[in-house]
C-alpha atoms as a PDB file:
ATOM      1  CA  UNK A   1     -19.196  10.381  10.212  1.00  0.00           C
ATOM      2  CA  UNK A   2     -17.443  13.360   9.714  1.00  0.00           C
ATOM      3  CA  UNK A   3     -16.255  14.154   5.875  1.00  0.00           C
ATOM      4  CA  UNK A   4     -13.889  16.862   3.992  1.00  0.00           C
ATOM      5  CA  UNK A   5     -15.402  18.749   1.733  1.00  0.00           C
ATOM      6  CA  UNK A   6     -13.917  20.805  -0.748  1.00  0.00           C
ATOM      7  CA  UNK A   7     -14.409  22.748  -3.553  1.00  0.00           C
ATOM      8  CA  UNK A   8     -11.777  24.341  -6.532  1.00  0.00           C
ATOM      9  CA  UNK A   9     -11.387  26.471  -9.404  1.00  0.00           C
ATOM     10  CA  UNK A  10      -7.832  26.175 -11.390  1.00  0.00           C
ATOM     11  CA  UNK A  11      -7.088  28.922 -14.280  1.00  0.00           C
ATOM     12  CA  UNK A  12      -9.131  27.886 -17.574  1.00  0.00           C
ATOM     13  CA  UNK A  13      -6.516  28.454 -19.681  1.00  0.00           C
ATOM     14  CA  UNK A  14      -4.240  25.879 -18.309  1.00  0.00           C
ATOM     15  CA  UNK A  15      -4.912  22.337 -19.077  1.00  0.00           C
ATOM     16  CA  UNK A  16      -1.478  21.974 -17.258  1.00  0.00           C
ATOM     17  CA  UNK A  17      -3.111  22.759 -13.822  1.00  0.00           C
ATOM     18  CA  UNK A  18      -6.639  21.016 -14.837  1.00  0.00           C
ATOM     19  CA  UNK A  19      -5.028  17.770 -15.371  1.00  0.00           C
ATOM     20  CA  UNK A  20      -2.408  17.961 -13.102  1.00  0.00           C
ATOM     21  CA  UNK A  21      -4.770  18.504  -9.765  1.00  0.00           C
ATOM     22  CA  UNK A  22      -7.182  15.887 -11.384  1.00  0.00           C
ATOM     23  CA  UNK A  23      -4.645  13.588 -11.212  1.00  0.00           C
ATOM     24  CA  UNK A  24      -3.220  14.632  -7.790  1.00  0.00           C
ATOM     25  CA  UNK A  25      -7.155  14.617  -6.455  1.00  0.00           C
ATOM     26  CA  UNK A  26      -7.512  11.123  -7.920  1.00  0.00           C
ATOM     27  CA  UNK A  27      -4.192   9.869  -6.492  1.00  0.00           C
ATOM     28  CA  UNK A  28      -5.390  11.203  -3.349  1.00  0.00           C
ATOM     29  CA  UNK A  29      -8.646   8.805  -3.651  1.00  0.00           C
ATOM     30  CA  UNK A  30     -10.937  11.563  -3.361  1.00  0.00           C
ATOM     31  CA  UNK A  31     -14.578  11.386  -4.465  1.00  0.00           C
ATOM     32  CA  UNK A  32     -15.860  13.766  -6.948  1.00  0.00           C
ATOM     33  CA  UNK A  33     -19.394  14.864  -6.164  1.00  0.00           C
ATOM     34  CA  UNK A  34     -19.705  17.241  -9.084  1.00  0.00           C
ATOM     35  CA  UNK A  35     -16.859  18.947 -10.840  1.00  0.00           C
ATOM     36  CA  UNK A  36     -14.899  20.301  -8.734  1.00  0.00           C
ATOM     37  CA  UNK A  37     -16.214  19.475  -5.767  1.00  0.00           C
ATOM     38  CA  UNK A  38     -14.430  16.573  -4.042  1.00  0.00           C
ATOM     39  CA  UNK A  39     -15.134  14.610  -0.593  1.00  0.00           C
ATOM     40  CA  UNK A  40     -13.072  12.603   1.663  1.00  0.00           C
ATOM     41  CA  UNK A  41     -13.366  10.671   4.952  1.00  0.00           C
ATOM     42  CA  UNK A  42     -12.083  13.695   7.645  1.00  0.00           C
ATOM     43  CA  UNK A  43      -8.903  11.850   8.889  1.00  0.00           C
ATOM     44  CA  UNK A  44      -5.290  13.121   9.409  1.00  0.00           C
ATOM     45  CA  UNK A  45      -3.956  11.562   6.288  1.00  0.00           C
ATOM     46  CA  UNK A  46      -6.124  13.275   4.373  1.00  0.00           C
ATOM     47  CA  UNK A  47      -6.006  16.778   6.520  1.00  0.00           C
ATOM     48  CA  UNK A  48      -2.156  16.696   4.876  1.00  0.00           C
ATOM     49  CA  UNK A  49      -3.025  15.711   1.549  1.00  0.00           C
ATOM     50  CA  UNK A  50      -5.617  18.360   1.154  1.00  0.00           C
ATOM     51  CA  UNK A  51      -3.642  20.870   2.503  1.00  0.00           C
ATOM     52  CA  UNK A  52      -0.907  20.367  -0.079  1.00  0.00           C
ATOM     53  CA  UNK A  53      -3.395  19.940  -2.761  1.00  0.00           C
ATOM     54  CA  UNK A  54      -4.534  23.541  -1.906  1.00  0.00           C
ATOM     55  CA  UNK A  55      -1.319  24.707  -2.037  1.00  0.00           C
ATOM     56  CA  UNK A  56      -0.462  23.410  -5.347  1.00  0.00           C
ATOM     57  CA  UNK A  57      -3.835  24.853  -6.643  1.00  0.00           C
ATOM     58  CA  UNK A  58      -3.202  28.232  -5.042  1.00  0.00           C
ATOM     59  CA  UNK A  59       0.683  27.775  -6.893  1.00  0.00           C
ATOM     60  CA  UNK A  60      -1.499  27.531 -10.233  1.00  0.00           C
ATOM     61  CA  UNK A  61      -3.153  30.577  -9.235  1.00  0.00           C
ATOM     62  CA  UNK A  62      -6.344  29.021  -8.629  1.00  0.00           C
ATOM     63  CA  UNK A  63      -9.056  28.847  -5.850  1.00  0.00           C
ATOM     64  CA  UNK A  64      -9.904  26.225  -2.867  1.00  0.00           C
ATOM     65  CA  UNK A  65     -12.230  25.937  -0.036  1.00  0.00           C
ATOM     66  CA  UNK A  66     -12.198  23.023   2.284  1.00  0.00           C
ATOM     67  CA  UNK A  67     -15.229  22.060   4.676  1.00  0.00           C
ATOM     68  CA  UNK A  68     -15.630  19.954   7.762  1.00  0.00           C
ATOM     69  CA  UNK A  69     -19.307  18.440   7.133  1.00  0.00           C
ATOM     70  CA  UNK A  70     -21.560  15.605   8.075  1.00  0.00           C
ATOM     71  CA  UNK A  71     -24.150  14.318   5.952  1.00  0.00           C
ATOM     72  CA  UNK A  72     -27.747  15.005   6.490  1.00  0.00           C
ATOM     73  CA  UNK A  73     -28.889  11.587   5.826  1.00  0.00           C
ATOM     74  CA  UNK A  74     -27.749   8.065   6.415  1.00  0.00           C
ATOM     75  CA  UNK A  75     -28.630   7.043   2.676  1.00  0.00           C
ATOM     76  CA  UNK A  76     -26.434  10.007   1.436  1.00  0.00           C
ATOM     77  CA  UNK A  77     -23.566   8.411   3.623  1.00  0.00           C
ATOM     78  CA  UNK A  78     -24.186   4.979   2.558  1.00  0.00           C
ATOM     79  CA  UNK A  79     -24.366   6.386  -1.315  1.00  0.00           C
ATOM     80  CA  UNK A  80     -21.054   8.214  -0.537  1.00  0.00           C
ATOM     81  CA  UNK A  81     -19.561   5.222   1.014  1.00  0.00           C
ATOM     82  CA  UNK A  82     -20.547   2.816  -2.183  1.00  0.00           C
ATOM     83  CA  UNK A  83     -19.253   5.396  -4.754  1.00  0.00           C
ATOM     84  CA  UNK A  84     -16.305   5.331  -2.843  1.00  0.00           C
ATOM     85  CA  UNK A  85     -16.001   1.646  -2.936  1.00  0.00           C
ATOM     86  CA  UNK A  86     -16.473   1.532  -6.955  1.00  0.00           C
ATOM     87  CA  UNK A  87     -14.112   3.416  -7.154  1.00  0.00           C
ATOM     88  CA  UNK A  88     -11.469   1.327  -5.508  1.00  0.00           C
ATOM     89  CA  UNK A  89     -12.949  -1.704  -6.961  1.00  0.00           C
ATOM     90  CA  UNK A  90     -12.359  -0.428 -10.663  1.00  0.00           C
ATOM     91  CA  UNK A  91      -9.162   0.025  -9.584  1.00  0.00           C
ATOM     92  CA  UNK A  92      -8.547  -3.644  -8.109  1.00  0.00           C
ATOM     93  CA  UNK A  93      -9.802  -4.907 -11.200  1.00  0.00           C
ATOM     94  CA  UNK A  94      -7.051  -3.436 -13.027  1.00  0.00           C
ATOM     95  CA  UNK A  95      -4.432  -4.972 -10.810  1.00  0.00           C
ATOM     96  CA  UNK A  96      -6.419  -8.115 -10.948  1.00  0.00           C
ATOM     97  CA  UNK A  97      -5.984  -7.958 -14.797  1.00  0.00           C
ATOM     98  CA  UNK A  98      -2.389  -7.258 -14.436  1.00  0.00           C
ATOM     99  CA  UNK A  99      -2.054 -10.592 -12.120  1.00  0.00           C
ATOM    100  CA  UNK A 100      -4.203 -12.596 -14.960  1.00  0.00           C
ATOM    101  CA  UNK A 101      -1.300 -11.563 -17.499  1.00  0.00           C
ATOM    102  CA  UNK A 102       1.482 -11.930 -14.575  1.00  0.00           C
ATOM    103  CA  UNK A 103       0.360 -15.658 -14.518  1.00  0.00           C
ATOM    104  CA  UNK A 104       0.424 -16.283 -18.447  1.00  0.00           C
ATOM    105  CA  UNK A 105       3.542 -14.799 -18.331  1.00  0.00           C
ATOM    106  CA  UNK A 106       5.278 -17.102 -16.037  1.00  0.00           C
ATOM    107  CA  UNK A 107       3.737 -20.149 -17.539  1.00  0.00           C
ATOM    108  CA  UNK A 108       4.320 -18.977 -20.930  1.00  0.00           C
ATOM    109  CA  UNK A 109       8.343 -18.826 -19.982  1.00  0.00           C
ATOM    110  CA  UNK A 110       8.136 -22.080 -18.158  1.00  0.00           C
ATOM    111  CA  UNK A 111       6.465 -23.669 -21.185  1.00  0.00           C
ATOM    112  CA  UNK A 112       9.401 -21.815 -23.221  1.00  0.00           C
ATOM    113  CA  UNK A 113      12.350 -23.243 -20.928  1.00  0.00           C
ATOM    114  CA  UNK A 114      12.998 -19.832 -20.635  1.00  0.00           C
ATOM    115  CA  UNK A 115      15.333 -20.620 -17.472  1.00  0.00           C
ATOM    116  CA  UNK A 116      16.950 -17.728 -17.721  1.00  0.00           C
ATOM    117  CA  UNK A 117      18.518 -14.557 -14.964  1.00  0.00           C
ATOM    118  CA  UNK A 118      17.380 -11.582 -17.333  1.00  0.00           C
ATOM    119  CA  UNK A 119      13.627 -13.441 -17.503  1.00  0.00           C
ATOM    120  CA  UNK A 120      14.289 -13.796 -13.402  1.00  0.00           C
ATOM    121  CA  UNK A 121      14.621 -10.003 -12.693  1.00  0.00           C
ATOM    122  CA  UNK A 122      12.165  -8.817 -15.629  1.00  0.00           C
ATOM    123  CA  UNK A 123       9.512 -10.964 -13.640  1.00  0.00           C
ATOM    124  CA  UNK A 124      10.683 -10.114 -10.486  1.00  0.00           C
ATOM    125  CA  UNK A 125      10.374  -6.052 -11.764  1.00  0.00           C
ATOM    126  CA  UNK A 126       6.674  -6.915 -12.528  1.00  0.00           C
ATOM    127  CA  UNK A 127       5.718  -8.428  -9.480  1.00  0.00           C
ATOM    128  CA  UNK A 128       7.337  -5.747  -7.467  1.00  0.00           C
ATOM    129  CA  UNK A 129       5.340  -3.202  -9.573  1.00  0.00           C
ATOM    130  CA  UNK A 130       1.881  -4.823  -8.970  1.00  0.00           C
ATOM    131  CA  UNK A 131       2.915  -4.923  -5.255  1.00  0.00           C
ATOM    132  CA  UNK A 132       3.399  -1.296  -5.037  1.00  0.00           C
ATOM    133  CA  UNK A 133       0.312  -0.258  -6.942  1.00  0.00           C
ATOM    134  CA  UNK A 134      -2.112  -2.930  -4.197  1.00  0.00           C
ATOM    135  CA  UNK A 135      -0.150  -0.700  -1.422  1.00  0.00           C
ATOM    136  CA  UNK A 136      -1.602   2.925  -3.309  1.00  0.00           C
ATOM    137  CA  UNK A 137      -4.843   1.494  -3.833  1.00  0.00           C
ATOM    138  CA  UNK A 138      -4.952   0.047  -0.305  1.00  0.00           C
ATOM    139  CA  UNK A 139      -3.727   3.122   1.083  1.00  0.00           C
ATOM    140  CA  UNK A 140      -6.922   5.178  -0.674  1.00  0.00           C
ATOM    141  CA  UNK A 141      -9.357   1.933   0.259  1.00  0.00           C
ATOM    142  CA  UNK A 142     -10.812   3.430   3.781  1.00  0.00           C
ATOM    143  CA  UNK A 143     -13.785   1.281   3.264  1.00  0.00           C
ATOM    144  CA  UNK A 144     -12.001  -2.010   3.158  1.00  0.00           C
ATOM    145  CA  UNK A 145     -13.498  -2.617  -0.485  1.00  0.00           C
ATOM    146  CA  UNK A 146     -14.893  -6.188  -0.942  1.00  0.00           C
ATOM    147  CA  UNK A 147     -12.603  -6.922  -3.513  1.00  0.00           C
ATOM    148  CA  UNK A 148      -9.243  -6.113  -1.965  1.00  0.00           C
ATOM    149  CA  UNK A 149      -8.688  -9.454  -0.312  1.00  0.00           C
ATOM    150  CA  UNK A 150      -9.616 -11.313  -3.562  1.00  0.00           C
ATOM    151  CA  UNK A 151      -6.688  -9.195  -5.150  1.00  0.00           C
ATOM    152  CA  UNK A 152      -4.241  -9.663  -2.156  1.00  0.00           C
ATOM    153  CA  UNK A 153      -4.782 -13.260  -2.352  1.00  0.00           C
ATOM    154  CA  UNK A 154      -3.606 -13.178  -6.130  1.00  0.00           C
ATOM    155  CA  UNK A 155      -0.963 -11.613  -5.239  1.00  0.00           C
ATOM    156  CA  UNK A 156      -0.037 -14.086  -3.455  1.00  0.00           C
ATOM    157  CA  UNK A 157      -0.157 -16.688  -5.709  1.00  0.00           C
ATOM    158  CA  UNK A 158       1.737 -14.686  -7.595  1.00  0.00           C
ATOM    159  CA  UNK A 159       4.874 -14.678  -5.645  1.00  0.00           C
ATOM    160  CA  UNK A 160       4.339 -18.457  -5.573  1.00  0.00           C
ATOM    161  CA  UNK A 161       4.247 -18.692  -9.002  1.00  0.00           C
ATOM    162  CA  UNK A 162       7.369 -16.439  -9.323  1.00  0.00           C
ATOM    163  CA  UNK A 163       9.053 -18.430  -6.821  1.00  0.00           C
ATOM    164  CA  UNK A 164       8.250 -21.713  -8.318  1.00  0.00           C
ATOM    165  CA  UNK A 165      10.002 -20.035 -11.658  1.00  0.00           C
ATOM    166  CA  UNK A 166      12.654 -18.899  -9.981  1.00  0.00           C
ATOM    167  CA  UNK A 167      13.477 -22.102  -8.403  1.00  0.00           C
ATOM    168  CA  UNK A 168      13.465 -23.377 -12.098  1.00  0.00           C
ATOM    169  CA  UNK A 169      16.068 -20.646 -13.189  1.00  0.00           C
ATOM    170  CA  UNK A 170      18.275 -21.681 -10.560  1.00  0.00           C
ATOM    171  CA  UNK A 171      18.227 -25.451 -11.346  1.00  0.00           C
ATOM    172  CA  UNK A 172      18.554 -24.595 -14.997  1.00  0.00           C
ATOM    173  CA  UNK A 173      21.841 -22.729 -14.164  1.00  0.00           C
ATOM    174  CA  UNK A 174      23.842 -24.288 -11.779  1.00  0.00           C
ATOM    175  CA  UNK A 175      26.988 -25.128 -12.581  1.00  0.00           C
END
């Protein structure tokens, strides 16, 4: 498997640019193999991302070198692979949390009789959210992470659940 390898310096004196390319380098779903020095799976996607990333580092009047490498070793691969996988899962569990407190939500309101529109699109906001962040973390998850069908199934549910209470604000409303 081929990877992308690269390798950074921003300006010391600017926590601006440290935490801003940290974040952009995490958003990405790179891997950090030491500091500053970050891998990736060598596909297209990632060909653009890195190339604005160096951009943006160069704009902070840093340095970056990017490599087209294999590993040397299957187990290396297989380590890199894994680490990669963590790091997706860590990040399903936190939308899997968010679902947890999606559901007490809804049954909290249904238990209240809140029946009402503002509760609707409040609800409806929230589900739409956790939506959005599966599709980044899907988008970063090249290694089809164990856990993301556990977390698409919950989302699931969850628009069953919000449907279920939004067929209970509508019967509570008619008129």
């Amino acid at each position: 498997m081929k990877w992308l390898l690269f390798v950074y310096k921003v300006p010391s004196d600017s926590s601006t640019a440290r935490v801003t390319i940290w974040r952009r380098i995490k958003k990405i779903g790179a891997l950090y193999l030491q500091q500053s020095v970050c891998i990736v799976p060598y596909m297209e996607r990632f060909l653009k991302e890195i190339e604005k990333l160096k951009d943006e580092i160069k704009g902070f009047g840093g340095d970056f070198k990017a490599f087209e490498v294999v590993a040397l070793d299957k187990e290396i691969e297989k380590d890199v692979v894994k680490q990669f996988n963590h790091q997706r899962m860590e990040e399903y569990s936190e939308i899997k949390e968010q679902c947890e407190e999606f559901f007490k939500e809804i049954e909290k309101e249904i238990a209240r009789k809140n029946f009402t529109f503002a509760e609707l699109e409040e609800n409806e906001d929230e589900l739409n959210k956790l939506y959005k962040w599966f599709e980044k973390v899907a988008q970063r998850d090249v290694f089809e992470c164990e856990m993301k069908k556990e977390v698409k199934d919950l989302l699931e549910k969850a628009s069953r659940d919000f449907e279920y209470f939004a067929s209970l604000v509508y019967e509570n409303n008619k008129e």
